[in-house]
PDB file of N, CA and C in Angstrom:
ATOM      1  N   UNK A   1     -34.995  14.387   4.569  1.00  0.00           N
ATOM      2  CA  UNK A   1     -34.723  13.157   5.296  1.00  0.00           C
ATOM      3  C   UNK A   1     -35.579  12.044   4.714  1.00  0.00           C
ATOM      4  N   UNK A   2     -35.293  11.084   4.696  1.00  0.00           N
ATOM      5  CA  UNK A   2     -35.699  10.159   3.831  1.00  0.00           C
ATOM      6  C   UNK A   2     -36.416   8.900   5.414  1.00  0.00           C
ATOM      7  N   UNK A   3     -37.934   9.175   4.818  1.00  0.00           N
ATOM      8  CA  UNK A   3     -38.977   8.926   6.325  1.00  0.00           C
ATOM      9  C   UNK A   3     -38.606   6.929   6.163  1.00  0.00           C
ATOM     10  N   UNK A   4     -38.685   6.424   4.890  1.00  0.00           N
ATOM     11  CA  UNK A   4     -38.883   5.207   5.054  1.00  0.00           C
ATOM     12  C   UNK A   4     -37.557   4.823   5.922  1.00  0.00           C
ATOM     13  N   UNK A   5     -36.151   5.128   5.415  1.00  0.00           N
ATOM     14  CA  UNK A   5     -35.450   4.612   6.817  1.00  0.00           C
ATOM     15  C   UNK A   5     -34.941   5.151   8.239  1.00  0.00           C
ATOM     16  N   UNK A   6     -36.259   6.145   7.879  1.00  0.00           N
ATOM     17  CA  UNK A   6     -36.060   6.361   9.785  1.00  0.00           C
ATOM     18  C   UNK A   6     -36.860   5.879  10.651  1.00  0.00           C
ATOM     19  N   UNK A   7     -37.878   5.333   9.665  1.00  0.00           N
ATOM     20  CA  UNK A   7     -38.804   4.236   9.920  1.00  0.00           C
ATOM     21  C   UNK A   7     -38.159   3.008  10.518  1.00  0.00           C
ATOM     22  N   UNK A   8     -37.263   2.439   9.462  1.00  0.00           N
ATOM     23  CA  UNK A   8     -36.340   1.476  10.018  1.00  0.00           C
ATOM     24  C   UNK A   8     -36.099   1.616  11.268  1.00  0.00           C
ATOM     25  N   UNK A   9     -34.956   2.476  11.110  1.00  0.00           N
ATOM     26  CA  UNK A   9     -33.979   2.601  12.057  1.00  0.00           C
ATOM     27  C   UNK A   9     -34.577   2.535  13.321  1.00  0.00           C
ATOM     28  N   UNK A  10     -35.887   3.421  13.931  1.00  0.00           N
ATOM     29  CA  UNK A  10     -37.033   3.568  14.482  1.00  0.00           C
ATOM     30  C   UNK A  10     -37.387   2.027  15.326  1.00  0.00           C
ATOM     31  N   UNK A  11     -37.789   1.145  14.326  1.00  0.00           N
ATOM     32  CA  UNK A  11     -37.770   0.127  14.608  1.00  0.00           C
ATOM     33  C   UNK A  11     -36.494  -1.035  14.896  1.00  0.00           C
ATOM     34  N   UNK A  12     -35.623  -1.135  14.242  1.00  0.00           N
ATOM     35  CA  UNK A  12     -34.155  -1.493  15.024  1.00  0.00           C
ATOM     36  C   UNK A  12     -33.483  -1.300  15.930  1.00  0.00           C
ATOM     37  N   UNK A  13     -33.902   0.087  16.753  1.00  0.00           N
ATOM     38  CA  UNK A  13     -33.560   0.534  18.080  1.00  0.00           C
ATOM     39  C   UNK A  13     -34.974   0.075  18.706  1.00  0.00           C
ATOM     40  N   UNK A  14     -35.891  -0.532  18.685  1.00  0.00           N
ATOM     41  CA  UNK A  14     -36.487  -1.332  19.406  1.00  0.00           C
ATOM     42  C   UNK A  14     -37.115  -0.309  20.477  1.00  0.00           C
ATOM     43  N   UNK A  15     -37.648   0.999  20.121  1.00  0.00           N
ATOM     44  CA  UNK A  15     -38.206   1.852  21.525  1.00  0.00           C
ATOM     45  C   UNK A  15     -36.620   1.946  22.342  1.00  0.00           C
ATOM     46  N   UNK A  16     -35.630   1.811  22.003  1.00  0.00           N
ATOM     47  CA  UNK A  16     -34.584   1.968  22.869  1.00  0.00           C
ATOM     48  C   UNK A  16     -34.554   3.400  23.775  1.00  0.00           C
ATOM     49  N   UNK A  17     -34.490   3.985  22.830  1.00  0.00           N
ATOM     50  CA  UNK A  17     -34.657   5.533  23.658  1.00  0.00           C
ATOM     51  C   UNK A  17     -34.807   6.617  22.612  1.00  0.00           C
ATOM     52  N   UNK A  18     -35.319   7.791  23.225  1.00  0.00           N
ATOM     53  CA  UNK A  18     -35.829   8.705  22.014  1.00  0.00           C
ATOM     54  C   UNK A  18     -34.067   9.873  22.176  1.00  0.00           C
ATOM     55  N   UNK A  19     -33.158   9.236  22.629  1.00  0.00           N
ATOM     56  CA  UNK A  19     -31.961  10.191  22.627  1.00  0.00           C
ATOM     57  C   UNK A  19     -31.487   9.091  21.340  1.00  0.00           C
ATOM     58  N   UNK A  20     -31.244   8.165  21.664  1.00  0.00           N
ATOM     59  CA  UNK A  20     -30.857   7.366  20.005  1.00  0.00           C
ATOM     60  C   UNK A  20     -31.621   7.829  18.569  1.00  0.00           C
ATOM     61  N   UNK A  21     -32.502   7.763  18.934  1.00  0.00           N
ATOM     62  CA  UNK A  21     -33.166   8.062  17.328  1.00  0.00           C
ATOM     63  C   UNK A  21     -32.911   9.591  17.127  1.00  0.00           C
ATOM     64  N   UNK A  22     -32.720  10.384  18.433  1.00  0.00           N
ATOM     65  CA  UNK A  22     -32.559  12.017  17.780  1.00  0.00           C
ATOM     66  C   UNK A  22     -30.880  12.201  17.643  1.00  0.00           C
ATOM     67  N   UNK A  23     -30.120  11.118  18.310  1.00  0.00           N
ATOM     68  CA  UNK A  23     -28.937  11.263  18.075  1.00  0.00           C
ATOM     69  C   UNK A  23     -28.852  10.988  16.390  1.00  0.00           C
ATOM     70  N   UNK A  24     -29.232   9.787  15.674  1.00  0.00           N
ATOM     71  CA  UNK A  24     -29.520   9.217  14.527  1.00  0.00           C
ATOM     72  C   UNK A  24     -30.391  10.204  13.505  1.00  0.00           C
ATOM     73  N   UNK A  25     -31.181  11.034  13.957  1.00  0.00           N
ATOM     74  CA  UNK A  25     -31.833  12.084  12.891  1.00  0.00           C
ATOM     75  C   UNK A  25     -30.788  13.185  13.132  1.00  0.00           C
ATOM     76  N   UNK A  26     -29.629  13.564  13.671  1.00  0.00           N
ATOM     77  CA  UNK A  26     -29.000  14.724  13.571  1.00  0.00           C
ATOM     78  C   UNK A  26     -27.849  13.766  13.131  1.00  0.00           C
ATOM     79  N   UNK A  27     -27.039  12.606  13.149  1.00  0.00           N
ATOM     80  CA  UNK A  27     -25.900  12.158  12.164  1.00  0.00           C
ATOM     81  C   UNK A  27     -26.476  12.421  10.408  1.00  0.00           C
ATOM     82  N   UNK A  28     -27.356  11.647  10.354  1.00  0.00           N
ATOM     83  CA  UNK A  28     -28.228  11.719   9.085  1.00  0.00           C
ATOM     84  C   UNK A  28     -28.377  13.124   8.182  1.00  0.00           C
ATOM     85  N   UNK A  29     -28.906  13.847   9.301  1.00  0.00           N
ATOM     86  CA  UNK A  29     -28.937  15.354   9.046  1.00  0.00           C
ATOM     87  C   UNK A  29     -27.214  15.839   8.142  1.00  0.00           C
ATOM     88  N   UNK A  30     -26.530  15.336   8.904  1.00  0.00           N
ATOM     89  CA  UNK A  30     -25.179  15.954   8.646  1.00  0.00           C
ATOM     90  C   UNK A  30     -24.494  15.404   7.535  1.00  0.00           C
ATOM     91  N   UNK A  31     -25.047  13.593   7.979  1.00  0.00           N
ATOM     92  CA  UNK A  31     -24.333  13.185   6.275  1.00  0.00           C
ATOM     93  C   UNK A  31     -25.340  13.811   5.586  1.00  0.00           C
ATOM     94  N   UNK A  32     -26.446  13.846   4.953  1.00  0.00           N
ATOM     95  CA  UNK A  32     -27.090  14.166   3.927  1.00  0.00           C
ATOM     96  C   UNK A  32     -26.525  15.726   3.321  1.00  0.00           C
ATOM     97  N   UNK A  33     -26.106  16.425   4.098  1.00  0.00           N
ATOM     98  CA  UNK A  33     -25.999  17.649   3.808  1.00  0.00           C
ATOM     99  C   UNK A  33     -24.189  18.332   3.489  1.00  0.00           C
ATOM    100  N   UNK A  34     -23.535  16.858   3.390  1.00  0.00           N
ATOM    101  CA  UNK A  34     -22.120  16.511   3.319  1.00  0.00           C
ATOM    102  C   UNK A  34     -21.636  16.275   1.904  1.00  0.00           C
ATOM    103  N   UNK A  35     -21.504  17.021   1.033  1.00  0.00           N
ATOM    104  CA  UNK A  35     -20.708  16.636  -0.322  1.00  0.00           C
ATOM    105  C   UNK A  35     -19.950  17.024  -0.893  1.00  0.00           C
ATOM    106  N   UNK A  36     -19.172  15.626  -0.470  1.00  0.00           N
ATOM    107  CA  UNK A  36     -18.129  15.652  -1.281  1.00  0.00           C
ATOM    108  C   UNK A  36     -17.155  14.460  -2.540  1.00  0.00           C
ATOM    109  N   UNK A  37     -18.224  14.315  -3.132  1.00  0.00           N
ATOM    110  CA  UNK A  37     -17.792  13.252  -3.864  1.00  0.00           C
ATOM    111  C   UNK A  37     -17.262  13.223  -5.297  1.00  0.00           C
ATOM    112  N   UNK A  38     -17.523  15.195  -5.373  1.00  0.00           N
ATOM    113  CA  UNK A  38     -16.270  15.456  -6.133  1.00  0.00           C
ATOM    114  C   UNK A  38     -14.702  15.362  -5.952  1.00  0.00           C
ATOM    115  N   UNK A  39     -14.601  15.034  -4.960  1.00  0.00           N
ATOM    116  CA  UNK A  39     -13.360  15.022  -4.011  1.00  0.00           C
ATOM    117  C   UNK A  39     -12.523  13.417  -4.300  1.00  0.00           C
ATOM    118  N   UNK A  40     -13.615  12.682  -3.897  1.00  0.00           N
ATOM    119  CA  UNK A  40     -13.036  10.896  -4.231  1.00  0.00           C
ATOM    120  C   UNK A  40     -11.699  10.905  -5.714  1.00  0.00           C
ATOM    121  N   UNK A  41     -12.048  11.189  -6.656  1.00  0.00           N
ATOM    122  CA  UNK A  41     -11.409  10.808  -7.625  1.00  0.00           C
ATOM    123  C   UNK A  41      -9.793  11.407  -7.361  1.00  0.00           C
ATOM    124  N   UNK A  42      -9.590  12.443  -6.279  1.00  0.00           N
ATOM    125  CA  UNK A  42      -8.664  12.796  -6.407  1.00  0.00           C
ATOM    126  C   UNK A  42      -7.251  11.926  -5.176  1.00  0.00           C
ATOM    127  N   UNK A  43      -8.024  10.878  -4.763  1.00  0.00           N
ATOM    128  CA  UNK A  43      -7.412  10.290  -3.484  1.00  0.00           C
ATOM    129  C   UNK A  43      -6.586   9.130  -4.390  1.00  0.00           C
ATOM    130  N   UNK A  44      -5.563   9.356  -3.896  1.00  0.00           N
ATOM    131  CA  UNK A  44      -4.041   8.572  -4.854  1.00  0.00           C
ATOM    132  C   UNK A  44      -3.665   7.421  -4.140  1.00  0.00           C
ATOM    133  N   UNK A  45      -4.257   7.256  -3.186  1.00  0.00           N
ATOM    134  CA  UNK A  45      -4.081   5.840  -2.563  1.00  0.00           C
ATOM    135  C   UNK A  45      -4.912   4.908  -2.584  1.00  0.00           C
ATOM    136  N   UNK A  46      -4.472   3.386  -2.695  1.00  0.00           N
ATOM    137  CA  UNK A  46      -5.390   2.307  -2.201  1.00  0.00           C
ATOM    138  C   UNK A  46      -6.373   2.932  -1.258  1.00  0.00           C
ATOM    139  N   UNK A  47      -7.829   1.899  -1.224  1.00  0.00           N
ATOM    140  CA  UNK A  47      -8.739   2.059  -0.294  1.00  0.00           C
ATOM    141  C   UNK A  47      -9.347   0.937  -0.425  1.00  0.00           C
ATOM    142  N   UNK A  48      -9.703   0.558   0.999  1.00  0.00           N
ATOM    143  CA  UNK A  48     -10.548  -0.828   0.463  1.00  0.00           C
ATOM    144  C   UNK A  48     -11.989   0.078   1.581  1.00  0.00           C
ATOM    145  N   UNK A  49     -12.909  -0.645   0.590  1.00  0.00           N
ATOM    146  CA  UNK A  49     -14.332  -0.022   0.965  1.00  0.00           C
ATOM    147  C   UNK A  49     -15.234  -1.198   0.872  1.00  0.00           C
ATOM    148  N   UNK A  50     -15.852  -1.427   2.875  1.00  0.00           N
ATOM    149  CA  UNK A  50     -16.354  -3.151   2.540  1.00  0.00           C
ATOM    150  C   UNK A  50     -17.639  -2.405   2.745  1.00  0.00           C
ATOM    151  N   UNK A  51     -18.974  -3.610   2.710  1.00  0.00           N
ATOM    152  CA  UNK A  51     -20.357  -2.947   2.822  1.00  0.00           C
ATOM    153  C   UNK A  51     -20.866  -4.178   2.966  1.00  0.00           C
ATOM    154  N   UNK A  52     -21.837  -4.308   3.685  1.00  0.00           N
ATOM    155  CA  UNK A  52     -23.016  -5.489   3.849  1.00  0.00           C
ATOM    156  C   UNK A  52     -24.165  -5.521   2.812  1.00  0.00           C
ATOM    157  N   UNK A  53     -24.062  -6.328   2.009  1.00  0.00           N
ATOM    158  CA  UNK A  53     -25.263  -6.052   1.165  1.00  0.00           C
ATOM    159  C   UNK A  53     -26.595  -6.148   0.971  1.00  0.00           C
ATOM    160  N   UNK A  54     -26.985  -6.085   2.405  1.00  0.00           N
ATOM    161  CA  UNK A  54     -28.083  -5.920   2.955  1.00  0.00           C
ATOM    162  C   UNK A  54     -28.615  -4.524   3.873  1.00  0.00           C
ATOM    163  N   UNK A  55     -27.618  -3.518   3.497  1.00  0.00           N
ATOM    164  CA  UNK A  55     -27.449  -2.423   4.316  1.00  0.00           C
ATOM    165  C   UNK A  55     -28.893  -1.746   4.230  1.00  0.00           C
ATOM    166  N   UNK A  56     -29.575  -1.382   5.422  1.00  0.00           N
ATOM    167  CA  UNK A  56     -30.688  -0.629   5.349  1.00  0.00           C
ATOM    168  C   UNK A  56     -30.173   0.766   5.734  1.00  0.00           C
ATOM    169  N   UNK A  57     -29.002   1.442   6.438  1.00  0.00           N
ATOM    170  CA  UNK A  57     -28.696   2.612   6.830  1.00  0.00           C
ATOM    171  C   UNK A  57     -27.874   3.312   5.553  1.00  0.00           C
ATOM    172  N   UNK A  58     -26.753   2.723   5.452  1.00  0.00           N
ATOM    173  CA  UNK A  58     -25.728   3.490   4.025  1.00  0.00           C
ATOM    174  C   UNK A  58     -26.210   2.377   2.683  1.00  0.00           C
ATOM    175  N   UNK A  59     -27.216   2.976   1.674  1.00  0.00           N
ATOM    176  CA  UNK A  59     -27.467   2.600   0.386  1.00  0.00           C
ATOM    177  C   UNK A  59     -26.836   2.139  -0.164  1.00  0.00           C
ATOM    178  N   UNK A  60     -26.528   0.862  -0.468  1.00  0.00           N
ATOM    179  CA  UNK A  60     -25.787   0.392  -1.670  1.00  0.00           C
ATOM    180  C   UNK A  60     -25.122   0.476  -2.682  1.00  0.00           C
ATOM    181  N   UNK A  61     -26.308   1.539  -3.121  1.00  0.00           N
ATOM    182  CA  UNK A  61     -25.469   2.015  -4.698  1.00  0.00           C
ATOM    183  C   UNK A  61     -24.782   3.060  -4.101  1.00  0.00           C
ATOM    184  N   UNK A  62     -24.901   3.875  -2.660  1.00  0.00           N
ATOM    185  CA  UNK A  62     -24.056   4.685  -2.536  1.00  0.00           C
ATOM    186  C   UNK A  62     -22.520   4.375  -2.391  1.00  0.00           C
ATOM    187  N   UNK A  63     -22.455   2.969  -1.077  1.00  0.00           N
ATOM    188  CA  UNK A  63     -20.784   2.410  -1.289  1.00  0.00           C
ATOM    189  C   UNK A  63     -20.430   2.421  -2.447  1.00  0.00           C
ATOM    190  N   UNK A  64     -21.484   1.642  -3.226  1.00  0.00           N
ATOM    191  CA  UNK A  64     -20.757   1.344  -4.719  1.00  0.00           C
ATOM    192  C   UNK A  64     -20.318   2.304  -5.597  1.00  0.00           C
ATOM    193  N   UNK A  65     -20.679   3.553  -5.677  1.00  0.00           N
ATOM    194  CA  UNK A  65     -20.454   4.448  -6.215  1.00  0.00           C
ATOM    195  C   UNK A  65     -19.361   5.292  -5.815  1.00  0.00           C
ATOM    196  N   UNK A  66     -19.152   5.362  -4.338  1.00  0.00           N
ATOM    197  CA  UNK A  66     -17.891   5.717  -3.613  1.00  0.00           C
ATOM    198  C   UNK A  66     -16.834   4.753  -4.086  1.00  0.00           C
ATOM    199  N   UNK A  67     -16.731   3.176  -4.346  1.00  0.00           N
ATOM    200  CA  UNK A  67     -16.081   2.725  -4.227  1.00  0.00           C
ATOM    201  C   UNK A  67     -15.866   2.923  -6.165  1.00  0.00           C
ATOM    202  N   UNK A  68     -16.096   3.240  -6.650  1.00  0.00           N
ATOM    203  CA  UNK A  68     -15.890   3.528  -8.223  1.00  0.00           C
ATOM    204  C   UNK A  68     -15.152   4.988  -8.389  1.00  0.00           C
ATOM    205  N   UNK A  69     -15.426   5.897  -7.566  1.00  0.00           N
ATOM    206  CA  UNK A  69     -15.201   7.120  -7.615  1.00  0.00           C
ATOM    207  C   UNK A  69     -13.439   7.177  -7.374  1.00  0.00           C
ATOM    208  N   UNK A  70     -12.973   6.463  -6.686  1.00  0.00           N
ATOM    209  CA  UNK A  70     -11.898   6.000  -5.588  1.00  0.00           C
ATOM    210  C   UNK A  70     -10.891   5.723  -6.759  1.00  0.00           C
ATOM    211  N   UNK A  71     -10.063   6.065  -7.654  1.00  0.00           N
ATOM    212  CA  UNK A  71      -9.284   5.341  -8.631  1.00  0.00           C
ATOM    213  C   UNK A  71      -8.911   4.230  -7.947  1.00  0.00           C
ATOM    214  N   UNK A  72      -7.946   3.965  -6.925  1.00  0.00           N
ATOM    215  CA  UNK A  72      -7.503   2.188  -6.803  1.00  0.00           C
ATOM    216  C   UNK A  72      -8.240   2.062  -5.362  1.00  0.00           C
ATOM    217  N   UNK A  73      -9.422   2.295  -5.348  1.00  0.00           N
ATOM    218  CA  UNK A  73     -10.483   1.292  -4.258  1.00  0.00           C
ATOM    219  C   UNK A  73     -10.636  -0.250  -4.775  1.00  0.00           C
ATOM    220  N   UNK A  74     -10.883  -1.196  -3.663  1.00  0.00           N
ATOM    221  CA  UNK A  74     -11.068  -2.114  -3.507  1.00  0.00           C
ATOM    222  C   UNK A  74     -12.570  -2.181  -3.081  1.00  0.00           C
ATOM    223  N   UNK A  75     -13.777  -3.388  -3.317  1.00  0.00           N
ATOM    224  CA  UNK A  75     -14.880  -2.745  -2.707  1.00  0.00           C
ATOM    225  C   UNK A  75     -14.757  -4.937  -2.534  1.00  0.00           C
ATOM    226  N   UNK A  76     -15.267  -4.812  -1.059  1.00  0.00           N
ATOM    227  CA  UNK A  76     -15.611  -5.876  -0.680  1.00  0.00           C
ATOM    228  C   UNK A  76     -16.942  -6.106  -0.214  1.00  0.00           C
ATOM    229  N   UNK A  77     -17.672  -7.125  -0.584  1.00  0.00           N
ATOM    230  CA  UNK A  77     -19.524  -7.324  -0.288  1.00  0.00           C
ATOM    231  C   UNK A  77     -19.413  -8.168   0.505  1.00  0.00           C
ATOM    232  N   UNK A  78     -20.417  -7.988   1.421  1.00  0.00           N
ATOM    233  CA  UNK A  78     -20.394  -9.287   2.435  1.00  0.00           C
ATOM    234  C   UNK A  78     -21.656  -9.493   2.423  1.00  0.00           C
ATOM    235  N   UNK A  79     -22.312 -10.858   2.045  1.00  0.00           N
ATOM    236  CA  UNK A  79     -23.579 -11.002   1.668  1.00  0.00           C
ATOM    237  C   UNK A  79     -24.111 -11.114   2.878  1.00  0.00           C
ATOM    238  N   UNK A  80     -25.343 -11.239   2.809  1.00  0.00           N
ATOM    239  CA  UNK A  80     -26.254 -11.912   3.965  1.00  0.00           C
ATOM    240  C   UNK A  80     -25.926 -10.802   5.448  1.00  0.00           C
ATOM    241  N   UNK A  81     -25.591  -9.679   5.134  1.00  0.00           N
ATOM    242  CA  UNK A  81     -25.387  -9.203   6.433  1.00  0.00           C
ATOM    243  C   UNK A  81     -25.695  -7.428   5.858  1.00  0.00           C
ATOM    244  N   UNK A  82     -25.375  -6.935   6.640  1.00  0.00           N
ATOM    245  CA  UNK A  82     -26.099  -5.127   6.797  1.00  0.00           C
ATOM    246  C   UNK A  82     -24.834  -4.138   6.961  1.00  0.00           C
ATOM    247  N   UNK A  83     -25.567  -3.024   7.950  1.00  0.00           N
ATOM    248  CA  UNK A  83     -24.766  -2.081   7.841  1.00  0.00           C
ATOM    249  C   UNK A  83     -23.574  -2.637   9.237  1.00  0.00           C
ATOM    250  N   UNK A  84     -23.950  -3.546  10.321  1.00  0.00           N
ATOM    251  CA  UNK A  84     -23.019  -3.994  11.153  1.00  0.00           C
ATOM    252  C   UNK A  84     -22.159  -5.276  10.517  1.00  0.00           C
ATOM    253  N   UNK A  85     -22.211  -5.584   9.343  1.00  0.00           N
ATOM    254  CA  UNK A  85     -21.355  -6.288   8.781  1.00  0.00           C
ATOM    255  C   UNK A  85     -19.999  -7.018   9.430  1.00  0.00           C
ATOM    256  N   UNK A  86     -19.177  -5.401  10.003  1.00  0.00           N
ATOM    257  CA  UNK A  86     -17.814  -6.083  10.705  1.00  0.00           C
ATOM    258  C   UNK A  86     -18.173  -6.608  11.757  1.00  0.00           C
ATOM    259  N   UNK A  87     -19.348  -6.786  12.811  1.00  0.00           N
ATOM    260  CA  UNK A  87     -20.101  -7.240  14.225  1.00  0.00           C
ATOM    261  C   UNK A  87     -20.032  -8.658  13.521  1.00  0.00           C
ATOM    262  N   UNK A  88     -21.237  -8.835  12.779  1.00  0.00           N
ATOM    263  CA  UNK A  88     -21.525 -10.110  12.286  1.00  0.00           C
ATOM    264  C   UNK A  88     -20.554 -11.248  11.724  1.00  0.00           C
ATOM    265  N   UNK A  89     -19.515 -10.116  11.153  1.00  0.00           N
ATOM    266  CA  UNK A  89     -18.337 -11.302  10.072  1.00  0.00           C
ATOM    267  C   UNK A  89     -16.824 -10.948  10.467  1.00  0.00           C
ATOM    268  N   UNK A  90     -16.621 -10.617  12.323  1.00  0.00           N
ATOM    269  CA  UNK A  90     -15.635 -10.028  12.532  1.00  0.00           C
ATOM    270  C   UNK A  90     -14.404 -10.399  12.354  1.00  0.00           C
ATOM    271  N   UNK A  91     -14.305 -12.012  12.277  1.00  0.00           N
ATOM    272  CA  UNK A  91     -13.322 -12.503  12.278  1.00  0.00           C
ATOM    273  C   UNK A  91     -12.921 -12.560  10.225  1.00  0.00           C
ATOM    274  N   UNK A  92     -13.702 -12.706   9.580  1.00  0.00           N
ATOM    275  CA  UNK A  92     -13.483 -12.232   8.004  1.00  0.00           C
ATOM    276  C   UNK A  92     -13.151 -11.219   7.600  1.00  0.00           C
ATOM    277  N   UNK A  93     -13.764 -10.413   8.513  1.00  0.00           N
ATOM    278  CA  UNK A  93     -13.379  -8.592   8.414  1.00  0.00           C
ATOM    279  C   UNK A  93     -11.874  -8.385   8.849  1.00  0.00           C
ATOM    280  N   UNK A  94     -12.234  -8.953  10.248  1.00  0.00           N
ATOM    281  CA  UNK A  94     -10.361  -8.369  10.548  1.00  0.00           C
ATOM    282  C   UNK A  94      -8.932  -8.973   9.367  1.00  0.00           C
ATOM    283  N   UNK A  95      -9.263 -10.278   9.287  1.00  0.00           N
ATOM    284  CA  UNK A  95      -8.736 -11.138   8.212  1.00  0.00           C
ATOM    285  C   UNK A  95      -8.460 -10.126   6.964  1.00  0.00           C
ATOM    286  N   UNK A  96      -9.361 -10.040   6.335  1.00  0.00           N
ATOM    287  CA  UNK A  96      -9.376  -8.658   4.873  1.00  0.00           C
ATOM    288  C   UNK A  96      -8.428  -8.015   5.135  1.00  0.00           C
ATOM    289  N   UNK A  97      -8.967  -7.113   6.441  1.00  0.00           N
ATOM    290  CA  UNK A  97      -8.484  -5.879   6.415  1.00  0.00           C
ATOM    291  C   UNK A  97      -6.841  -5.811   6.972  1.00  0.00           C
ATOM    292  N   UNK A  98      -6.405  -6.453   7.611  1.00  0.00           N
ATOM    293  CA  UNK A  98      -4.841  -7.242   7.693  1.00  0.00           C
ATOM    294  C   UNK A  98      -4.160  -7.265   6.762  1.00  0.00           C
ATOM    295  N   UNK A  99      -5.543  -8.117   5.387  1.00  0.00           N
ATOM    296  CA  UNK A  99      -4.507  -8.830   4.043  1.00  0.00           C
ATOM    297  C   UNK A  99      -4.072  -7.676   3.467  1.00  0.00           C
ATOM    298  N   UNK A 100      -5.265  -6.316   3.173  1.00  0.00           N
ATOM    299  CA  UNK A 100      -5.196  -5.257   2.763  1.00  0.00           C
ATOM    300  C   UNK A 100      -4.286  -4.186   2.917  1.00  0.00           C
ATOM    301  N   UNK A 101      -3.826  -4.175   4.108  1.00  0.00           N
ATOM    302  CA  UNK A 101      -3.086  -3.205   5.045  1.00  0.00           C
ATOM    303  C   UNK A 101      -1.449  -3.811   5.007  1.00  0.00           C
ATOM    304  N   UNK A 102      -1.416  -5.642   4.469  1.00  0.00           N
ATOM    305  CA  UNK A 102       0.068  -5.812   4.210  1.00  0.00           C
ATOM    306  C   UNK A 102       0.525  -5.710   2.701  1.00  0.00           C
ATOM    307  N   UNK A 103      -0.476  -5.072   1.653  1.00  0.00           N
ATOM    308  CA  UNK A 103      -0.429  -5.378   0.432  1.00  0.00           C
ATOM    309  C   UNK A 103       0.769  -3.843   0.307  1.00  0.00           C
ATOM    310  N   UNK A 104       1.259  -4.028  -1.000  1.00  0.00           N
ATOM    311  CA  UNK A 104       2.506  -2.868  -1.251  1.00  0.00           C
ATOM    312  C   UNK A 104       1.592  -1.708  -1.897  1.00  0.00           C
TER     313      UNK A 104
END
């Protein structure tokens, strides 16, 4: 488990409650121990894959690397914002993801 962002996270839930952060060390638990990214290259459809590029929870180079893996992924950045990206830029997000979803 990787201590510096549970450190974060720790601190972004604000003392909220110690069922959040153990809910959050057992998701973590599960992605970390989840691979399959031999798998991506074989998905034959469009994908659009957005990310905040300020993400302190899902790594950067990890979207980015998902979104390369993806033969016809789309990868959209949304600057100045994190891992709640679609919260912050909802009305840009829904917009995208509309344009995306009417494309052939």
């Amino acid at each position: 488990m990787n201590i510096d962002r549970l450190n974060k996270v720790s601190s972004m839930l604000g003392g909220d409650s110690a069922e959040a952060l153990e809910g959050y060390i057992g998701q973590s638990l599960a992605c970390e121990g989840h691979h399959t990214l031999e798998h991506l290259p074989k998905i034959n459809t469009p994908a659009f894959v957005m990310m905040g590029e300020s993400d302190q929870i899902t790594a950067p180079e990890r979207t980015r690397e998902l979104s390369r893996l993806i033969p016809k992924a789309e990868l959209c950045v949304f600057t100045g914002v994190g891992h709640g990206f679609w919260r912050e830029r909802q009305q840009e997000v829904d917009s995208l993801v509309l344009h995306f979803l009417g494309k052939d």
